[in-house]
Protein backbone atom coordinates (compact mmCIF):
# COMPACT_ATOMS: atom_id res chain seq x y z
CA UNK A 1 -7.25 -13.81 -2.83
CA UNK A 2 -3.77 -13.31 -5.23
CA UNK A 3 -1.86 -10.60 -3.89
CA UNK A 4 -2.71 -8.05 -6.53
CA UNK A 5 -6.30 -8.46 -5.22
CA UNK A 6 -4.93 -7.66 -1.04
CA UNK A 7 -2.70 -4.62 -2.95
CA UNK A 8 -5.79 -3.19 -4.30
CA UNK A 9 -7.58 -3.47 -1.51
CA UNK A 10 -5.36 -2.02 0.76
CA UNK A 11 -4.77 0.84 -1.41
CA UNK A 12 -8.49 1.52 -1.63
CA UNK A 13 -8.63 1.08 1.92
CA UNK A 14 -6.20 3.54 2.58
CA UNK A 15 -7.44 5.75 -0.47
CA UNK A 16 -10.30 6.60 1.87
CA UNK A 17 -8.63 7.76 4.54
CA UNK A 18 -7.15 10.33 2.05
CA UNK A 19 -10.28 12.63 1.07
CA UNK A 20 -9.48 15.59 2.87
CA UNK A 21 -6.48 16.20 0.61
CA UNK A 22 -6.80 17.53 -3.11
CA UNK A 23 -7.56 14.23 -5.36
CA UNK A 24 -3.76 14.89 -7.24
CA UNK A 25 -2.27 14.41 -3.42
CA UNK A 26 -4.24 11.58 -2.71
CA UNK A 27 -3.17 10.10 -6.10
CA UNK A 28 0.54 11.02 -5.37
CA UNK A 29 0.02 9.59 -1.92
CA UNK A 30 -1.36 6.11 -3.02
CA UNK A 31 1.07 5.54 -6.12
CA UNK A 32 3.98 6.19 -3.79
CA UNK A 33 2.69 3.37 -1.33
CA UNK A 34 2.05 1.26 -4.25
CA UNK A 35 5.48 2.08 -5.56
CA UNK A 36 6.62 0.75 -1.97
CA UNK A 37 4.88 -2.53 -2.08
CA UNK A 38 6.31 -3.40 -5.19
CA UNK A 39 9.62 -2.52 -4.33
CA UNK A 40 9.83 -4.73 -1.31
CA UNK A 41 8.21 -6.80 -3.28
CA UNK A 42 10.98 -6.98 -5.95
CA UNK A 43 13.47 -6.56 -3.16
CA UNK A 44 12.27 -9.85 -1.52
CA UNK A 45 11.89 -12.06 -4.61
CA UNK A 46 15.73 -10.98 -5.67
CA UNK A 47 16.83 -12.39 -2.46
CA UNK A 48 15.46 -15.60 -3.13
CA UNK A 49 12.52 -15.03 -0.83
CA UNK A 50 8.98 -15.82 -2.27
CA UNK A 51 7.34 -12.49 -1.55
CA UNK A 52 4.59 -12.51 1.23
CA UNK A 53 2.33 -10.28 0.67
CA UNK A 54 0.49 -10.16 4.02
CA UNK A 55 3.84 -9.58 5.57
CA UNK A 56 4.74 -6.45 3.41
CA UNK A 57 1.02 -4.80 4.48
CA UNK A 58 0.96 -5.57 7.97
CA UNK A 59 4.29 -4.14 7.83
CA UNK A 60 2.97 -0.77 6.62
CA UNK A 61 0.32 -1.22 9.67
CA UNK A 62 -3.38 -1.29 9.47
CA UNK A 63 -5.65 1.28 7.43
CA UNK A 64 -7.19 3.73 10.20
CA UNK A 65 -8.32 7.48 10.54
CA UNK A 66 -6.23 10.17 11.24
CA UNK A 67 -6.71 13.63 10.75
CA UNK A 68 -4.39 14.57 7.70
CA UNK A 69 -5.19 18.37 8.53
């Protein structure tokens, strides 16, 4: 799976989770993640480091349900 693939899937994973907020929250909520990623993404590669993806999500901790109320 290329790491764009385990991106998307964690964001979907997560985007689930999210449903009990307005859809332009949830939105907001999922591009700043996504904004994240890619910035330790970026942040990595400039050091020289070849990013791991698997790294940078396990780092943000598993997808599970919490009341967002």
């Amino acid at each position: 799976m290329s790491g764009r693939e385990q991106i998307s899937n964690y964001l979907k994973s997560f985007s689930r989770y999210l449903a009990s907020l307005s859809s332009e929250d949830a939105a907001e909520v999922i591009q700043e993640i996504e904004s994240h990623i890619y910035d330790v993404i970026d942040q990595q590669e400039m050091a020289g480091k070849e990013a791991n993806i698997e790294s940078i999500l396990a780092g943000l901790g598993a997808v599970s349900y919490t009341h967002l109320t």
